[in-house]
PDB file of N, CA and C in Angstrom:
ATOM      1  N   UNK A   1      25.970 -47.710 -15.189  1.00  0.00           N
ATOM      2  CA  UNK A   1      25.021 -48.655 -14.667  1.00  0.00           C
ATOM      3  C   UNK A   1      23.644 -48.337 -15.251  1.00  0.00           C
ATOM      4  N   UNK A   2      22.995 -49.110 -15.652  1.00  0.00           N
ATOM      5  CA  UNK A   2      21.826 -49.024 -16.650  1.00  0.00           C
ATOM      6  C   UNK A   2      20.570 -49.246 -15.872  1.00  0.00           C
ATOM      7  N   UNK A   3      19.630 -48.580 -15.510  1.00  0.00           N
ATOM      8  CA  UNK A   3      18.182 -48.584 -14.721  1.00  0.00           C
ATOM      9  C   UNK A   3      17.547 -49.607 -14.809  1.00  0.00           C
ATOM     10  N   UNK A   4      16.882 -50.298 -13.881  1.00  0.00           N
ATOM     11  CA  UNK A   4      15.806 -51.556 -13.963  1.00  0.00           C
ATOM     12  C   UNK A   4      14.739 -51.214 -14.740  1.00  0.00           C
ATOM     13  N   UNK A   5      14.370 -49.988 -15.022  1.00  0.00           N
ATOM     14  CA  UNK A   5      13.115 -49.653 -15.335  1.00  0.00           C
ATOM     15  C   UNK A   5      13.220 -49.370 -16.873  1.00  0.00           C
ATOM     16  N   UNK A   6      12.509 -49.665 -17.687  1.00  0.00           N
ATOM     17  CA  UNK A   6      12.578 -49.449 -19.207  1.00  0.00           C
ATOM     18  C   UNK A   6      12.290 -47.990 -19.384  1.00  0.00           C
ATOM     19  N   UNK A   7      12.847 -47.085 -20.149  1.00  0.00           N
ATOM     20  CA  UNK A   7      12.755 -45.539 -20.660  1.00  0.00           C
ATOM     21  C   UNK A   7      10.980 -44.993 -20.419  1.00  0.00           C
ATOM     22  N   UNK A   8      10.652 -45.817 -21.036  1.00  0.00           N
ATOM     23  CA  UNK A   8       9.296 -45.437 -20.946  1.00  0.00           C
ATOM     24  C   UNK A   8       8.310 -45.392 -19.387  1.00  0.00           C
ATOM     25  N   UNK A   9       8.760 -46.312 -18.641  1.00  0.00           N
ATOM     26  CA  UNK A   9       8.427 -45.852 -17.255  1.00  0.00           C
ATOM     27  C   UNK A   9       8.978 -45.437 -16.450  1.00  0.00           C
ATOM     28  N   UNK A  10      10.338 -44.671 -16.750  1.00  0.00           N
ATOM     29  CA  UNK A  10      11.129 -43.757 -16.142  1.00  0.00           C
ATOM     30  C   UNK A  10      10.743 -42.459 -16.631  1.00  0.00           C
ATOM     31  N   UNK A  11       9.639 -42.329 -17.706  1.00  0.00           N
ATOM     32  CA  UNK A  11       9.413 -41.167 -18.176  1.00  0.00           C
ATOM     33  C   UNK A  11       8.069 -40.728 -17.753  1.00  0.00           C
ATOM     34  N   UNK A  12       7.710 -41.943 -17.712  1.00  0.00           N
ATOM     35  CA  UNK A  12       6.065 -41.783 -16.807  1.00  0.00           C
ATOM     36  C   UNK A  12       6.197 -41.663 -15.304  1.00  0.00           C
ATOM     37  N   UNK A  13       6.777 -42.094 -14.573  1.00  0.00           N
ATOM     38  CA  UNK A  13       7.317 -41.592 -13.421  1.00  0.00           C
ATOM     39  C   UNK A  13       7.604 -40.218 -12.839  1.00  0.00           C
ATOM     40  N   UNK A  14       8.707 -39.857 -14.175  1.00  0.00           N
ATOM     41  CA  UNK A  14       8.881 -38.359 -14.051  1.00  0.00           C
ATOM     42  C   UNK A  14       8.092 -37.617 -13.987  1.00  0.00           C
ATOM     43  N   UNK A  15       6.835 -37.873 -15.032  1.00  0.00           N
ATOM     44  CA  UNK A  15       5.873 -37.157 -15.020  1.00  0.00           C
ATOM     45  C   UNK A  15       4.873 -37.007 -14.004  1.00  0.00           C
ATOM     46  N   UNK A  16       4.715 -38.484 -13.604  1.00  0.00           N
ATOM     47  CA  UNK A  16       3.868 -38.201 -12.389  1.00  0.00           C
ATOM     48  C   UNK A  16       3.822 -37.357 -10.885  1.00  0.00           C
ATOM     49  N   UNK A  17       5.469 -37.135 -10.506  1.00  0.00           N
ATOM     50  CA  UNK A  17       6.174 -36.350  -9.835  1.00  0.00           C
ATOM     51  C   UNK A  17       6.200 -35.132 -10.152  1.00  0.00           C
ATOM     52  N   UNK A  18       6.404 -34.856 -11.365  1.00  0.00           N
ATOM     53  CA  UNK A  18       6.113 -33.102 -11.973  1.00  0.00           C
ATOM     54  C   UNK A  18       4.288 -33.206 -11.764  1.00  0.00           C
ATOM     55  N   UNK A  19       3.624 -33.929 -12.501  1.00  0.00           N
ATOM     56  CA  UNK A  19       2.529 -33.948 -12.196  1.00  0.00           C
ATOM     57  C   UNK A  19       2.019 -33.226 -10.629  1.00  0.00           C
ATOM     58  N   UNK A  20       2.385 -34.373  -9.671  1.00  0.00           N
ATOM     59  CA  UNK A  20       2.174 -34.321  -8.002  1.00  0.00           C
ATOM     60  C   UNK A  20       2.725 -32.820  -7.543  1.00  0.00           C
ATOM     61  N   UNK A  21       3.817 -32.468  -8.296  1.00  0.00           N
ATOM     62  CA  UNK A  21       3.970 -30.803  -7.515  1.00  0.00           C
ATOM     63  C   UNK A  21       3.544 -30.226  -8.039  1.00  0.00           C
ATOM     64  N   UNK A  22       2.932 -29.699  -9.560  1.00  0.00           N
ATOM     65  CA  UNK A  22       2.513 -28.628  -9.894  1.00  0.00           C
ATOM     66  C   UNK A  22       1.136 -28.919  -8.891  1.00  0.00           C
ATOM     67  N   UNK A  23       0.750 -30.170  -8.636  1.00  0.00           N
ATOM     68  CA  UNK A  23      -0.985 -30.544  -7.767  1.00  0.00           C
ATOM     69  C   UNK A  23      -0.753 -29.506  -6.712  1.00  0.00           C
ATOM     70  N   UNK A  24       0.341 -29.968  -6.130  1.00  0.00           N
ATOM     71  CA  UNK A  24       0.670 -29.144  -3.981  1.00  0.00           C
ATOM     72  C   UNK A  24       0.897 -28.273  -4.891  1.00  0.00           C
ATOM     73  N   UNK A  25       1.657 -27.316  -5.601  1.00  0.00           N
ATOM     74  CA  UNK A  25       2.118 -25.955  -5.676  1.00  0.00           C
ATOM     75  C   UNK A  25       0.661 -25.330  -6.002  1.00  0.00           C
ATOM     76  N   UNK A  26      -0.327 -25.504  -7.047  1.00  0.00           N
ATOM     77  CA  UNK A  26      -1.184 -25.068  -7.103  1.00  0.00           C
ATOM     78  C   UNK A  26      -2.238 -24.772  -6.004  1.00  0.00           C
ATOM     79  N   UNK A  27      -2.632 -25.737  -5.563  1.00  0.00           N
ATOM     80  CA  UNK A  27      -3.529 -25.863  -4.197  1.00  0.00           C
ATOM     81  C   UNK A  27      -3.192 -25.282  -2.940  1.00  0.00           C
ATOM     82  N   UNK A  28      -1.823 -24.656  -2.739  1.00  0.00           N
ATOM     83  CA  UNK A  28      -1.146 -23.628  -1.915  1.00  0.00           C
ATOM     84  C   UNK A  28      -1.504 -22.331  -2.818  1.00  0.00           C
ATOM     85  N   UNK A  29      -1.420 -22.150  -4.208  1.00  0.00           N
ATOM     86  CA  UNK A  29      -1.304 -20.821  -4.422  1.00  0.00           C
ATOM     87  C   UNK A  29      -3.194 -20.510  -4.323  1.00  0.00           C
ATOM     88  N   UNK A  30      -4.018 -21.370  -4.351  1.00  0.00           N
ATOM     89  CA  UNK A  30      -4.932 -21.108  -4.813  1.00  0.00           C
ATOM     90  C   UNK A  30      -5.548 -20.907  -3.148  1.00  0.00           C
ATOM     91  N   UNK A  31      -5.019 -21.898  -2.614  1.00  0.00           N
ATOM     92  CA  UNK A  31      -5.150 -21.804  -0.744  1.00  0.00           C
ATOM     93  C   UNK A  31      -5.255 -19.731  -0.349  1.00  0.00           C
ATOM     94  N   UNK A  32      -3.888 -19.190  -0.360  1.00  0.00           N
ATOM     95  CA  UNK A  32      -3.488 -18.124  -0.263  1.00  0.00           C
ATOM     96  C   UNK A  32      -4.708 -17.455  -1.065  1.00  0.00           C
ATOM     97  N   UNK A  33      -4.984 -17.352  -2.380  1.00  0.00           N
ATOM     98  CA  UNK A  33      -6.003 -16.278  -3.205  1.00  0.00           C
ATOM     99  C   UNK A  33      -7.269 -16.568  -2.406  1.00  0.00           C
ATOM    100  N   UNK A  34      -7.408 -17.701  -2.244  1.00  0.00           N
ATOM    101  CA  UNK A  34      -8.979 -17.562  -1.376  1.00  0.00           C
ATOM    102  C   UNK A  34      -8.926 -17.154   0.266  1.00  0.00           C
ATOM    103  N   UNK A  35      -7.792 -17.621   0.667  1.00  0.00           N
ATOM    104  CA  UNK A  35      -7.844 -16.413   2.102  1.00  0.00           C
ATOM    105  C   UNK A  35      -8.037 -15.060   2.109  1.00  0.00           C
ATOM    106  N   UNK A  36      -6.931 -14.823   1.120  1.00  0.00           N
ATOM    107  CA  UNK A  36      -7.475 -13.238   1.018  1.00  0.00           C
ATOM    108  C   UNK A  36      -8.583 -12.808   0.677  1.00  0.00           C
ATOM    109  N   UNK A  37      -9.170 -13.462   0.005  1.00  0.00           N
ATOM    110  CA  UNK A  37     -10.729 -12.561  -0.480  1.00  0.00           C
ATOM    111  C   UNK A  37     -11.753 -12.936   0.405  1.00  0.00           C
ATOM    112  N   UNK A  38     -11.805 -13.904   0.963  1.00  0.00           N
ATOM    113  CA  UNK A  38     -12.322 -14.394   2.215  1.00  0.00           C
ATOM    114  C   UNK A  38     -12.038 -13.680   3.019  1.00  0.00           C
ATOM    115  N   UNK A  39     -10.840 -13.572   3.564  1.00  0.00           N
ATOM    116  CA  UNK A  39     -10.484 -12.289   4.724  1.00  0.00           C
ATOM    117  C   UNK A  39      -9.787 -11.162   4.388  1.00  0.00           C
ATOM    118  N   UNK A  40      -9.974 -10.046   3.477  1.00  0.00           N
ATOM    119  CA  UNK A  40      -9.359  -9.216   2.870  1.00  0.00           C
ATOM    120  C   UNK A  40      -8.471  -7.964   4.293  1.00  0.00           C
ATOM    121  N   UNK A  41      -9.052  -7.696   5.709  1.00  0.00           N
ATOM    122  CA  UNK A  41      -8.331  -7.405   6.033  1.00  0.00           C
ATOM    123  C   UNK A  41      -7.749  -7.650   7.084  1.00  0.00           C
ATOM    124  N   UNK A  42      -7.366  -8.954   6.881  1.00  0.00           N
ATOM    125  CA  UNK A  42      -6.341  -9.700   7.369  1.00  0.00           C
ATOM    126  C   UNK A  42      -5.007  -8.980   6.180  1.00  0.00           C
ATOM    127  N   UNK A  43      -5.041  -8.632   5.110  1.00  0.00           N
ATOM    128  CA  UNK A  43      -4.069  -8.311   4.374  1.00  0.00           C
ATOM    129  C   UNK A  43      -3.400  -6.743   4.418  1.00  0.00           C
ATOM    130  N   UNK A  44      -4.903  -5.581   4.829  1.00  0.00           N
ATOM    131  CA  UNK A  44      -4.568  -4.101   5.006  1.00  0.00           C
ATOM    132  C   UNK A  44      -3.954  -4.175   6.306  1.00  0.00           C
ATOM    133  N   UNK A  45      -4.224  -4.922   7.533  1.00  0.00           N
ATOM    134  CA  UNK A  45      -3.494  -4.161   9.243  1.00  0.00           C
ATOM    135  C   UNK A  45      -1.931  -4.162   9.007  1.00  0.00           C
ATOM    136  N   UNK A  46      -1.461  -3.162   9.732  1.00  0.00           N
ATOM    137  CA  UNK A  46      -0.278  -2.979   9.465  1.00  0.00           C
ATOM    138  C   UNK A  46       0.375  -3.266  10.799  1.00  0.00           C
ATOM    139  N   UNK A  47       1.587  -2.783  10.986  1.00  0.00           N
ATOM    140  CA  UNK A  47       2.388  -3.360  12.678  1.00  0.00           C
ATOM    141  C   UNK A  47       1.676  -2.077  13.347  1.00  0.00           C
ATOM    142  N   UNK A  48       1.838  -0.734  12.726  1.00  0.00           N
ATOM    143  CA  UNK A  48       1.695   0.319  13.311  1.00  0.00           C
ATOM    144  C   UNK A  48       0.028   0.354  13.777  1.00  0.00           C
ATOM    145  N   UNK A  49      -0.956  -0.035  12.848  1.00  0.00           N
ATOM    146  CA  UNK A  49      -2.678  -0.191  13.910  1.00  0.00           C
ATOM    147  C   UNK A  49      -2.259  -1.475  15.106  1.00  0.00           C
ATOM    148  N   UNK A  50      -1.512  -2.468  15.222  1.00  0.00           N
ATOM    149  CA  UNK A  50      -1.718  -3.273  15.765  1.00  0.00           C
ATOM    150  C   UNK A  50      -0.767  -2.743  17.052  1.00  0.00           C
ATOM    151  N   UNK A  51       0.274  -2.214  16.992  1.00  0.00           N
ATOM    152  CA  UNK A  51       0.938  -1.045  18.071  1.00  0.00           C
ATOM    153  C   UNK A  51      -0.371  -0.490  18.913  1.00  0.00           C
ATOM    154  N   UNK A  52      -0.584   0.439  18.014  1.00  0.00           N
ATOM    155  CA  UNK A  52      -1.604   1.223  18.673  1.00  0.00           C
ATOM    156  C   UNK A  52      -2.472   0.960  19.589  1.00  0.00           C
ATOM    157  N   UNK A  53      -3.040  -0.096  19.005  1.00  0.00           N
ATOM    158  CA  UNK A  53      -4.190  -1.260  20.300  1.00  0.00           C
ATOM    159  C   UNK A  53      -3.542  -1.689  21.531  1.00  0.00           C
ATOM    160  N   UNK A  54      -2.091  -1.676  20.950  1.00  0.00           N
ATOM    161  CA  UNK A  54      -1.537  -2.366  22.187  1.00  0.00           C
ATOM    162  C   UNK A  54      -1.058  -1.136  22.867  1.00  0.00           C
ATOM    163  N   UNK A  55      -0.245  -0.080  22.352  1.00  0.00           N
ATOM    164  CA  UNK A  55      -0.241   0.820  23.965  1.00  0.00           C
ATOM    165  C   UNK A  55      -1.525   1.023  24.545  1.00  0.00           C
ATOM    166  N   UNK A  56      -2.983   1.211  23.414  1.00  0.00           N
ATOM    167  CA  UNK A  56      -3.778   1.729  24.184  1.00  0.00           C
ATOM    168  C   UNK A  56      -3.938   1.205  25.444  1.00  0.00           C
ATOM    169  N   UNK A  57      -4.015  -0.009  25.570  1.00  0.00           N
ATOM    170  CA  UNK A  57      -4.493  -1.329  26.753  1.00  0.00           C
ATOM    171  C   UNK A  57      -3.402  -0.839  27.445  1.00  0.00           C
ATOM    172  N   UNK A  58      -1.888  -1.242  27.159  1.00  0.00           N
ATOM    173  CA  UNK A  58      -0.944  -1.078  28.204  1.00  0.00           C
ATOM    174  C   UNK A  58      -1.278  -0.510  29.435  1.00  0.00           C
ATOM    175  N   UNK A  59      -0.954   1.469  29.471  1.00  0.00           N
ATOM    176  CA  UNK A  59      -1.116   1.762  30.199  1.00  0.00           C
ATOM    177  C   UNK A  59      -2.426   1.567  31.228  1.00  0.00           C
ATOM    178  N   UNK A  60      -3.408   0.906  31.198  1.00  0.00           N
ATOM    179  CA  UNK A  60      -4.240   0.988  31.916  1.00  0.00           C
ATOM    180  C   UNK A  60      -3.891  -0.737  33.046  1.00  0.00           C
ATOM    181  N   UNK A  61      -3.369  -1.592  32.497  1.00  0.00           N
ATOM    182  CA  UNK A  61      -2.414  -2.416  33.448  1.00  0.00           C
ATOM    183  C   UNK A  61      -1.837  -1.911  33.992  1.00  0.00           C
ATOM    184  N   UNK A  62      -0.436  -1.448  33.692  1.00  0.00           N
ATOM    185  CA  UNK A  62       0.496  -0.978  34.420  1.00  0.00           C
ATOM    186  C   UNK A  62      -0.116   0.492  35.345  1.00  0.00           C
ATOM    187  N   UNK A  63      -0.516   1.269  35.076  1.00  0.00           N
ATOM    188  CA  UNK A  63      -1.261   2.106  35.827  1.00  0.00           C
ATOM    189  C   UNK A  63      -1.655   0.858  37.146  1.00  0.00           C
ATOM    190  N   UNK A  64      -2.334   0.280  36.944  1.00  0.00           N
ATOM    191  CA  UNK A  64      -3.032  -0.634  37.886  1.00  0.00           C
ATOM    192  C   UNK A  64      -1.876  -1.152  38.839  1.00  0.00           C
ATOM    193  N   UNK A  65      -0.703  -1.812  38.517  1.00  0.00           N
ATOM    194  CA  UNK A  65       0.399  -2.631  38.792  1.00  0.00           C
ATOM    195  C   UNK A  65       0.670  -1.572  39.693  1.00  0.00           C
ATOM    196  N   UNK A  66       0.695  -0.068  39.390  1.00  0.00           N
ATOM    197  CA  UNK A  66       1.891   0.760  40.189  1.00  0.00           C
ATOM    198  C   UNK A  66       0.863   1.020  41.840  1.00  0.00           C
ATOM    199  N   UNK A  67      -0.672   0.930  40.828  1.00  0.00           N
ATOM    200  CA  UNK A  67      -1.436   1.422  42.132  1.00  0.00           C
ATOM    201  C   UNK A  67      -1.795   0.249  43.066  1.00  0.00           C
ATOM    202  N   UNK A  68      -1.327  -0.721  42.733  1.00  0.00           N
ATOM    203  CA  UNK A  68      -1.026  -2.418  43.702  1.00  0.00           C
ATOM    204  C   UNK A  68      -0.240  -1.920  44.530  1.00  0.00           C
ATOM    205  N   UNK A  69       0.980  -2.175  43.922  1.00  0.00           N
ATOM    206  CA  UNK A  69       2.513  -1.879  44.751  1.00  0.00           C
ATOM    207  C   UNK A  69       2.494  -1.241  45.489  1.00  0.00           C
ATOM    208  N   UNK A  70       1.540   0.626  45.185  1.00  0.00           N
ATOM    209  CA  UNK A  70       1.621   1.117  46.444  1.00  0.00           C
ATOM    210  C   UNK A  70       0.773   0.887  47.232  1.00  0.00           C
ATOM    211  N   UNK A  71      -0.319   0.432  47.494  1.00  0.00           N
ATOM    212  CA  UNK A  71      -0.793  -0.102  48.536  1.00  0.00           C
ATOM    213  C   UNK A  71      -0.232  -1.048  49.335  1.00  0.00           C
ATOM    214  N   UNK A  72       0.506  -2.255  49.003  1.00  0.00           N
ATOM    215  CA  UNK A  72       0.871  -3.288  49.506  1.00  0.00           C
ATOM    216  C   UNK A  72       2.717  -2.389  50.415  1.00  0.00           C
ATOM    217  N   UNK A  73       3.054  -1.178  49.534  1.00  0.00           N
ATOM    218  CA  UNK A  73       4.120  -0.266  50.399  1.00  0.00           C
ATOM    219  C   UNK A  73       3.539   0.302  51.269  1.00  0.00           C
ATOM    220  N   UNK A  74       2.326   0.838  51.006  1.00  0.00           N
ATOM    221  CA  UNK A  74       1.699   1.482  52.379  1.00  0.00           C
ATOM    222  C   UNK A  74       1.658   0.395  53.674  1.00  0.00           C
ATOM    223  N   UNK A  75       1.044  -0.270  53.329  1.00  0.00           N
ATOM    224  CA  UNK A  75       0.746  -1.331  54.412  1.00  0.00           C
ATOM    225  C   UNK A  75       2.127  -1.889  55.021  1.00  0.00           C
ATOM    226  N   UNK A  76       2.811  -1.841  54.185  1.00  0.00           N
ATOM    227  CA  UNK A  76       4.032  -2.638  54.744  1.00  0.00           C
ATOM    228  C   UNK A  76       4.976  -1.651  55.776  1.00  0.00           C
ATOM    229  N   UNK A  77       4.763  -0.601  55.402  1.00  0.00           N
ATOM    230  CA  UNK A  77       5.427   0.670  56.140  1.00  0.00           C
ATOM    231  C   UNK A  77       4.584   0.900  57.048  1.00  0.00           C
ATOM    232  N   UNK A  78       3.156   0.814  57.471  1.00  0.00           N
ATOM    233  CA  UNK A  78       2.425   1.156  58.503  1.00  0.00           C
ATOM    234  C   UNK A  78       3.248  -0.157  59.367  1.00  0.00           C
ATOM    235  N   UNK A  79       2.764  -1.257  58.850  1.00  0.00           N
ATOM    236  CA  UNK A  79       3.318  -3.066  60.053  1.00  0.00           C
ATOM    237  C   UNK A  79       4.784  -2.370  60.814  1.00  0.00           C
ATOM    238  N   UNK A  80       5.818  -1.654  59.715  1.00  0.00           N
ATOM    239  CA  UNK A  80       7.072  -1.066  60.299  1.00  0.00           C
ATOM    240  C   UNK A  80       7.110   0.011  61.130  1.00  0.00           C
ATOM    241  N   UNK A  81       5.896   0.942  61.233  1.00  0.00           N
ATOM    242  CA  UNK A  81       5.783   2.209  62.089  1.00  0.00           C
ATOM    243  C   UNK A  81       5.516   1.113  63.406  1.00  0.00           C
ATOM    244  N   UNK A  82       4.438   0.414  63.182  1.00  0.00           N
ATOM    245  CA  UNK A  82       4.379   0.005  64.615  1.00  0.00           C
ATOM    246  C   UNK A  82       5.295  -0.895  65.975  1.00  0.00           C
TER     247      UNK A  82
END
């Protein structure tokens, strides 16, 4: 079955499509190079500094949580003494 379109604008077509992605592929790669140098350490943190921040905080919640609970056990065991 033979194309509606004559060779020559099936070839310009093509091109314009190769054209259009190297456009998006470029403008993503070039996207990425300017984040980084813009935000360079966004690229050095690792899982292990970002761990770290987070136990630090932890325990001082949960510390808190345990010293809730027991108050609200105290109280609840005094209402039961009486």
């Amino acid at each position: 079955m033979e194309s509606l379109l004559p060779a020559k604008e099936r070839q310009a077509n093509s091109r314009r499509w190769l054209i259009a992605g190297f456009l998006i592929y470029g403008t993503m790669i070039v996207g990425l190079l300017g984040f980084f140098v813009i935000f360079p350490n966004a690229a050095n943190e690792t899982e292990t500094e970002n761990a770290r921040t987070a136990t630090a905080t932890k325990p001082v919640r949960y510390e808190g949580v345990i010293a809730n609970w027991n108050r609200y056990r105290t109280k609840d065991a005094r209402a039961d003494a009486r």
